[in-house]
PDB file of N, CA and C in Angstrom:
ATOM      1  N   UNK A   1       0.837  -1.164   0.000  1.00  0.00           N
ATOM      2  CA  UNK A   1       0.000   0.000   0.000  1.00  0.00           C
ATOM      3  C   UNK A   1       0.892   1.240   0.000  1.00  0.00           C
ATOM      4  N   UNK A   2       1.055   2.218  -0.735  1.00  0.00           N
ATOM      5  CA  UNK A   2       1.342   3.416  -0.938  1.00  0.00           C
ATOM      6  C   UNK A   2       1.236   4.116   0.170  1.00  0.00           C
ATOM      7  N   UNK A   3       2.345   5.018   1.014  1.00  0.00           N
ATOM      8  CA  UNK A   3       2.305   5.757   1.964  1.00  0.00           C
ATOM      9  C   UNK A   3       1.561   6.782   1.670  1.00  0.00           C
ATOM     10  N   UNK A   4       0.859   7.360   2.658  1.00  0.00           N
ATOM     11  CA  UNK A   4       0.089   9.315   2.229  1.00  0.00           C
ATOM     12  C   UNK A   4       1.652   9.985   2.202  1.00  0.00           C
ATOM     13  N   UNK A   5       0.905  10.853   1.609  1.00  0.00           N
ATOM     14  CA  UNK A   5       1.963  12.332   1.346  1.00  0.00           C
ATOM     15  C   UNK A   5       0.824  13.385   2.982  1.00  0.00           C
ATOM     16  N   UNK A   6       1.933  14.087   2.940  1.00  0.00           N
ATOM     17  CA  UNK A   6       1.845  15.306   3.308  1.00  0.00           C
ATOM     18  C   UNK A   6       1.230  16.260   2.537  1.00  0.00           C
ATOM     19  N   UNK A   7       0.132  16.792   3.007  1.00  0.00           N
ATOM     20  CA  UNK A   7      -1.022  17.269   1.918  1.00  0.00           C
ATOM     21  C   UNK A   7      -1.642  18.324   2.590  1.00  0.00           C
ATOM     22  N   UNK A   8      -2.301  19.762   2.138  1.00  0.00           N
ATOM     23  CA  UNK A   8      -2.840  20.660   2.629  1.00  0.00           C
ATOM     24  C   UNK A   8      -4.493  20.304   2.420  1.00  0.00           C
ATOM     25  N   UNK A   9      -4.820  21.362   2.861  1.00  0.00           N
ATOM     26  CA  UNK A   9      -6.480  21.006   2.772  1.00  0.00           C
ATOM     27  C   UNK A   9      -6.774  21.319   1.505  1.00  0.00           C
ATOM     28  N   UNK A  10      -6.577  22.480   0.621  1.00  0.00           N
ATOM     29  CA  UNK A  10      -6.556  23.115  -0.097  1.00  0.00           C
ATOM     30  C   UNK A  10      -6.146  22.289  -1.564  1.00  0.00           C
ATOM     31  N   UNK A  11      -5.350  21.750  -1.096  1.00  0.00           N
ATOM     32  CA  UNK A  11      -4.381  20.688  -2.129  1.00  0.00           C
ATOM     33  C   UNK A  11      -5.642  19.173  -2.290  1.00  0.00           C
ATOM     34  N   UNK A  12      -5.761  18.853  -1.036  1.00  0.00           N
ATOM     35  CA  UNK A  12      -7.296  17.787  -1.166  1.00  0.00           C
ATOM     36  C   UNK A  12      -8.471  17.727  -2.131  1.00  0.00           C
ATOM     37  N   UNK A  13      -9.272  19.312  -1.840  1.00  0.00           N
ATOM     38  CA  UNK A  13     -10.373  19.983  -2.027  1.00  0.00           C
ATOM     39  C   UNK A  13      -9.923  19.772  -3.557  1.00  0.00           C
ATOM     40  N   UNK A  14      -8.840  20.569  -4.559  1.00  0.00           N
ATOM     41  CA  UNK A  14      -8.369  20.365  -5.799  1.00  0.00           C
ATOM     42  C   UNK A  14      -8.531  18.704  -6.336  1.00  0.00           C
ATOM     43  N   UNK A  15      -8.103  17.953  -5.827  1.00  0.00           N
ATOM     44  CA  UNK A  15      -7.867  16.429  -6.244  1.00  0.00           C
ATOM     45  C   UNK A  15      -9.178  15.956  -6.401  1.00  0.00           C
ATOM     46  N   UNK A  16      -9.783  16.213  -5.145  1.00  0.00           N
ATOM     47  CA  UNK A  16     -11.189  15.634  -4.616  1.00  0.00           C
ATOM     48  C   UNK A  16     -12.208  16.243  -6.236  1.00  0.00           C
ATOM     49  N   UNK A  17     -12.255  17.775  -6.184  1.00  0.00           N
ATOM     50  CA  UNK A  17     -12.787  18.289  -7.436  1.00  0.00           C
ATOM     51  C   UNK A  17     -12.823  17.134  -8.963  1.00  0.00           C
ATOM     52  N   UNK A  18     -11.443  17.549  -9.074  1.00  0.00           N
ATOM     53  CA  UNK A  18     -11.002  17.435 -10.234  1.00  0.00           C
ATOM     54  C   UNK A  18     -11.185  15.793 -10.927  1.00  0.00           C
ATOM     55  N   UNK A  19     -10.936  15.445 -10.081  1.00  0.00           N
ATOM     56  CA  UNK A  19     -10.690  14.050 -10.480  1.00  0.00           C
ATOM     57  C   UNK A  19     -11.454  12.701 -10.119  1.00  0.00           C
ATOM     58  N   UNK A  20     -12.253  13.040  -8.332  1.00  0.00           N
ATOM     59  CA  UNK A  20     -13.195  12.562  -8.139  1.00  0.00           C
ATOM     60  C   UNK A  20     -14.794  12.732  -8.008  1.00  0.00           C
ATOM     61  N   UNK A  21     -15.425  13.767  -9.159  1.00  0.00           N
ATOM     62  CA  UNK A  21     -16.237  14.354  -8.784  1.00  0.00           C
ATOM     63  C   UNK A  21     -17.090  14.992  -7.575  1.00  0.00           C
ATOM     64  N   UNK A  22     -16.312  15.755  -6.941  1.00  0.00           N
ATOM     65  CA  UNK A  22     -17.028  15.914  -5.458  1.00  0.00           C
ATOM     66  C   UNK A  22     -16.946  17.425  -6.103  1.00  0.00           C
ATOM     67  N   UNK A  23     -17.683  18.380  -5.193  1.00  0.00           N
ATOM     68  CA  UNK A  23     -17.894  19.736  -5.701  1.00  0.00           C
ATOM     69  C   UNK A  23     -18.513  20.614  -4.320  1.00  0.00           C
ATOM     70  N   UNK A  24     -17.670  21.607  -3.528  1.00  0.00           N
ATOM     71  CA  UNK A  24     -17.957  22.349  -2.422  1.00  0.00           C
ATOM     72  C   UNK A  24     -19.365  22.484  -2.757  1.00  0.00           C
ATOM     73  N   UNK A  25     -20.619  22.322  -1.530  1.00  0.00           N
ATOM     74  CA  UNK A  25     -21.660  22.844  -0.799  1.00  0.00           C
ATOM     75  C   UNK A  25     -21.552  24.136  -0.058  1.00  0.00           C
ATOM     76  N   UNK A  26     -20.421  23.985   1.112  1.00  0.00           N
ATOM     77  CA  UNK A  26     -20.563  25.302   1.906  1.00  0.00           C
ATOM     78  C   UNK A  26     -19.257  24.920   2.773  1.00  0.00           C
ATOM     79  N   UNK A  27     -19.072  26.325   3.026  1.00  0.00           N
ATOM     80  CA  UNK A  27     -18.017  26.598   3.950  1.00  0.00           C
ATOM     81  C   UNK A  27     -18.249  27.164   5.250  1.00  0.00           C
ATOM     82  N   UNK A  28     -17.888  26.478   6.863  1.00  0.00           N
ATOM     83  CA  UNK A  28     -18.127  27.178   7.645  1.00  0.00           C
ATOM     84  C   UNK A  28     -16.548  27.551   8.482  1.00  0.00           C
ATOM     85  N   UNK A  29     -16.336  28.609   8.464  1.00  0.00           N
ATOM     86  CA  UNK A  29     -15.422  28.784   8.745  1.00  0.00           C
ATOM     87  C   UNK A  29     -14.155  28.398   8.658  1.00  0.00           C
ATOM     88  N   UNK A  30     -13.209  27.483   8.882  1.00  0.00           N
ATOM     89  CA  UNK A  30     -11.728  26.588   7.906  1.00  0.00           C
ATOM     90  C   UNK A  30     -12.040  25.624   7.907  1.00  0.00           C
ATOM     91  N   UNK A  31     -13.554  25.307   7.345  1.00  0.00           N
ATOM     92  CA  UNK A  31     -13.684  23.912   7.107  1.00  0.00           C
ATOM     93  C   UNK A  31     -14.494  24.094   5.639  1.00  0.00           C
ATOM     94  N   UNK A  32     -14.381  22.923   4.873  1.00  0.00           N
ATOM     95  CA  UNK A  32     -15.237  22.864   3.587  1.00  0.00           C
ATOM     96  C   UNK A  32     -16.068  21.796   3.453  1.00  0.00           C
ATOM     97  N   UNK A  33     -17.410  21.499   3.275  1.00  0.00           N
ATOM     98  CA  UNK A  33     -18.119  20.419   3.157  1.00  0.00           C
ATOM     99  C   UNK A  33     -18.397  20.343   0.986  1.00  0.00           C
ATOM    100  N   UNK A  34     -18.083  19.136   0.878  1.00  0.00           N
ATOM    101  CA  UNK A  34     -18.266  18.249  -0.427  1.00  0.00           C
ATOM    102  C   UNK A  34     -19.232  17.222  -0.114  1.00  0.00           C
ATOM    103  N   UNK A  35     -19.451  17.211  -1.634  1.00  0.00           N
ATOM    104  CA  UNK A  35     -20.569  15.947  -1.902  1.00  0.00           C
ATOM    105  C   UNK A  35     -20.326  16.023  -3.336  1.00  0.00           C
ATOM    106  N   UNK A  36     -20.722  14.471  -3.360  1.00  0.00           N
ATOM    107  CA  UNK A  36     -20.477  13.664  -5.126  1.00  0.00           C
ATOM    108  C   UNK A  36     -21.829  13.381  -5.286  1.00  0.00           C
ATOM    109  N   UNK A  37     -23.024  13.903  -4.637  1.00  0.00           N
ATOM    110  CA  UNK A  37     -24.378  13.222  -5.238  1.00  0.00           C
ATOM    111  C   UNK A  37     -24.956  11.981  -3.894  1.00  0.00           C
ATOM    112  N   UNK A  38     -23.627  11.262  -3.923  1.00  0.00           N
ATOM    113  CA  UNK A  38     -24.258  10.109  -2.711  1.00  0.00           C
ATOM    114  C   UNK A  38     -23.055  10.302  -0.922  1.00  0.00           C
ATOM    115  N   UNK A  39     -22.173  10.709  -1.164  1.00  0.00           N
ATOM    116  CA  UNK A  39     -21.252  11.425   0.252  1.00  0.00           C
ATOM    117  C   UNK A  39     -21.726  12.532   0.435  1.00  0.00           C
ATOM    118  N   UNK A  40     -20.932  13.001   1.931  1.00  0.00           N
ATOM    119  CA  UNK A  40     -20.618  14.059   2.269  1.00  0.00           C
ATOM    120  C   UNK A  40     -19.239  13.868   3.042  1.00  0.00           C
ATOM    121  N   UNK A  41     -18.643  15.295   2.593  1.00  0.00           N
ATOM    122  CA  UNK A  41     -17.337  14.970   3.009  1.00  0.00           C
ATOM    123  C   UNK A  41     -16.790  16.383   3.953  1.00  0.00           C
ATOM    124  N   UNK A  42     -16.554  16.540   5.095  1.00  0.00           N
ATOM    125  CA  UNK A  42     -16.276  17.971   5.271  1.00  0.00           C
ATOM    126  C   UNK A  42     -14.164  17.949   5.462  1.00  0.00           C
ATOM    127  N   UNK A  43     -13.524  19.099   4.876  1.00  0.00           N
ATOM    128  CA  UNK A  43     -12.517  19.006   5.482  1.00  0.00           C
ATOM    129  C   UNK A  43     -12.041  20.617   5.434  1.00  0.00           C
ATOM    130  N   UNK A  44     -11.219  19.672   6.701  1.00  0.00           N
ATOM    131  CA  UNK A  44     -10.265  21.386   7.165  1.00  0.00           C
ATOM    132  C   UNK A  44      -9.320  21.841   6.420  1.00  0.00           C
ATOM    133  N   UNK A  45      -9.227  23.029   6.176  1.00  0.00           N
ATOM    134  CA  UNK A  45      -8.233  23.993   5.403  1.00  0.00           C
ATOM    135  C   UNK A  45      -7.113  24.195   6.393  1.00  0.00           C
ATOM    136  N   UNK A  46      -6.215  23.033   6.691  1.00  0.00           N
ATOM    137  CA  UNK A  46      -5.660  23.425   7.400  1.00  0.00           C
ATOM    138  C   UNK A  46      -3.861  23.054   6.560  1.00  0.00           C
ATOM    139  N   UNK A  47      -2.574  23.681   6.895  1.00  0.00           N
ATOM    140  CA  UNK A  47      -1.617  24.059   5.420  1.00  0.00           C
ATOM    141  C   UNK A  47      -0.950  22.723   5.521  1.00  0.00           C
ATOM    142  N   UNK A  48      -1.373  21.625   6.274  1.00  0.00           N
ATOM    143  CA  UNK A  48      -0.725  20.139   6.593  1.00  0.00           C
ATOM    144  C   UNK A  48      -1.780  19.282   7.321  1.00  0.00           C
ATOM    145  N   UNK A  49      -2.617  18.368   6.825  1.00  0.00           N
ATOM    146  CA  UNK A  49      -3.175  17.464   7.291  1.00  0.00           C
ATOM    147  C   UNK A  49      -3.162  16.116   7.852  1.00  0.00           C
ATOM    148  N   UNK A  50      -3.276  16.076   9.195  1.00  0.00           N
ATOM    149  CA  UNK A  50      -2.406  14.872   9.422  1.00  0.00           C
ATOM    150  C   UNK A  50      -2.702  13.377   8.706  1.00  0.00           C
ATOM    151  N   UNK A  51      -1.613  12.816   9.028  1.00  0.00           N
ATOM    152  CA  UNK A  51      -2.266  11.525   8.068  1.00  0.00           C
ATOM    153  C   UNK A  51      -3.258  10.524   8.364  1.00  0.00           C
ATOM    154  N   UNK A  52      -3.602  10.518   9.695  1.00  0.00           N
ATOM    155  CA  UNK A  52      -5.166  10.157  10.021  1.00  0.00           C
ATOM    156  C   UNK A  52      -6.062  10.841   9.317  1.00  0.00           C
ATOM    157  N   UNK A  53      -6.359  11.581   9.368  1.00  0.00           N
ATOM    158  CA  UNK A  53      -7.080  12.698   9.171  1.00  0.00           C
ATOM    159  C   UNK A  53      -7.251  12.414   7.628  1.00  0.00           C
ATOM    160  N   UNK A  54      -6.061  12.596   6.839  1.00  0.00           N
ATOM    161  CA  UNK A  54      -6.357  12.355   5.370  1.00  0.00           C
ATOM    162  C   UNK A  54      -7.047  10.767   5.325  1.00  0.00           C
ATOM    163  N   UNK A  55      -6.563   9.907   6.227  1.00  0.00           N
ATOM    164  CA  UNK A  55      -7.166   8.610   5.540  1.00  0.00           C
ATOM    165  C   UNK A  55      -8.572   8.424   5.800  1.00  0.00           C
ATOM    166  N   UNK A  56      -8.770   9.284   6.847  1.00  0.00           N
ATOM    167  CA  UNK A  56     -10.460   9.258   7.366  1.00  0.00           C
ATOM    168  C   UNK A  56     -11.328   9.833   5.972  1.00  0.00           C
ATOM    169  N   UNK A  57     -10.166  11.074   5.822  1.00  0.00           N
ATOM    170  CA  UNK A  57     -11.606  11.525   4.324  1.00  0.00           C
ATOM    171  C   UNK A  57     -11.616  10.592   3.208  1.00  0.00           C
ATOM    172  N   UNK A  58     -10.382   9.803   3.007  1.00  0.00           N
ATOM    173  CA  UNK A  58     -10.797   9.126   1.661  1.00  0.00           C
ATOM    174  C   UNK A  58     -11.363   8.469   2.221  1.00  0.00           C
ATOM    175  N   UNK A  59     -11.438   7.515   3.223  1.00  0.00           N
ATOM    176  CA  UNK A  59     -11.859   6.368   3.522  1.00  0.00           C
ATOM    177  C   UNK A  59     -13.553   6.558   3.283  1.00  0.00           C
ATOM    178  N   UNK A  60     -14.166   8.010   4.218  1.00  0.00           N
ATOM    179  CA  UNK A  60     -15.394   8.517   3.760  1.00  0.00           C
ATOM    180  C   UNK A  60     -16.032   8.623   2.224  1.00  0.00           C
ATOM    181  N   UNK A  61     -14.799   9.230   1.494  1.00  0.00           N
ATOM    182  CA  UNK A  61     -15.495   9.561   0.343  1.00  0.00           C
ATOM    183  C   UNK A  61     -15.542   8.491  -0.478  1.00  0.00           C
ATOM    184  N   UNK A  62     -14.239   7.389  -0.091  1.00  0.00           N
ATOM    185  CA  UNK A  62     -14.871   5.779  -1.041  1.00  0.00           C
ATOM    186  C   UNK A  62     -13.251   5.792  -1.789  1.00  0.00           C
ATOM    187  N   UNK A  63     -12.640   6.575  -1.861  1.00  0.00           N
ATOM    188  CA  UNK A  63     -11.386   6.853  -2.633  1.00  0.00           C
ATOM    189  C   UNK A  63     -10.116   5.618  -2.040  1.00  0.00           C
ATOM    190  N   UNK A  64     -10.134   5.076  -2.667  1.00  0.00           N
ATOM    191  CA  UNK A  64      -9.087   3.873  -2.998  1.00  0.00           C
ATOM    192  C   UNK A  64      -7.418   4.891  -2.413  1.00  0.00           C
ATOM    193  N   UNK A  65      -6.808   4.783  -1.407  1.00  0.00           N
ATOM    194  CA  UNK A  65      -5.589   4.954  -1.057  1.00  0.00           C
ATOM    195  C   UNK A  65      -4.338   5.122  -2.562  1.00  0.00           C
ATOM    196  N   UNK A  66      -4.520   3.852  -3.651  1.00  0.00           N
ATOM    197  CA  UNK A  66      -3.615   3.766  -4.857  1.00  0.00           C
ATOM    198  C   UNK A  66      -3.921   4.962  -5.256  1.00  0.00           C
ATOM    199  N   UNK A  67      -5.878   5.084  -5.903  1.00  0.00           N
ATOM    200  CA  UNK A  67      -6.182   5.921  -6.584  1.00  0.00           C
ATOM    201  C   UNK A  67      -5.649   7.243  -6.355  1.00  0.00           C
ATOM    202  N   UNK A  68      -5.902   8.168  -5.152  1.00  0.00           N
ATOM    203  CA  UNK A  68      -5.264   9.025  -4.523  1.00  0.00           C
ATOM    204  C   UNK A  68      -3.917   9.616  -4.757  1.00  0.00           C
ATOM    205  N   UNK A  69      -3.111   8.376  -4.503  1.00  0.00           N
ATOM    206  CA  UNK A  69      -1.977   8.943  -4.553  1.00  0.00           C
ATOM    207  C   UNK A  69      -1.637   8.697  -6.424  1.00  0.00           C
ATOM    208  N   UNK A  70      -1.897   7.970  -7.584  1.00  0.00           N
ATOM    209  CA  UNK A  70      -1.583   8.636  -8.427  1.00  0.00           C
ATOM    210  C   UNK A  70      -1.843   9.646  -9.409  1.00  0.00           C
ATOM    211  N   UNK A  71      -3.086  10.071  -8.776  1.00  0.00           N
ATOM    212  CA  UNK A  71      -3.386  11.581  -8.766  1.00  0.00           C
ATOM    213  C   UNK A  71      -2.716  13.073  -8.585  1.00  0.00           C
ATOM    214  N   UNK A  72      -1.300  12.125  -7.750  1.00  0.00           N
ATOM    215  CA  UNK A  72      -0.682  13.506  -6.884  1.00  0.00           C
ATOM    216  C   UNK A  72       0.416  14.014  -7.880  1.00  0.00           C
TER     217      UNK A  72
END
């Protein structure tokens, strides 16, 4: 299995967009909530996400760990 990278929130939100159809709902304060139609995904804008933290959102949004990282 492919290690996470070191990743911003900001840097996520882009990948998540682009490549896995998810698309911002709303923002409350340094956080961003996504949805693809059948998730919801909220994450923090924060400039380093820990790597729990990143595996919790893919794990939420359904995103395959491989997939992810050759995206990056």
């Amino acid at each position: 299995m492919p290690r996470l990278p070191i990743i911003s929130g900001y840097d996520l939100i882009k990948i998540l967009s682009k490549n896995f159809g998810f698309r911002p709902i709303r923002q409350k304060g340094s956080h961003i909530t996504l949805t693809n139609d059948m998730v919801f995904i909220t994450i923090p804008l924060h400039d380093e996400l820990d790597k729990g933290t990143l595996n919790a959102i893919l794990k939420d949004a359904g995103v395959k760990r491989k997939d992810f990282v050759d995206y990056l």
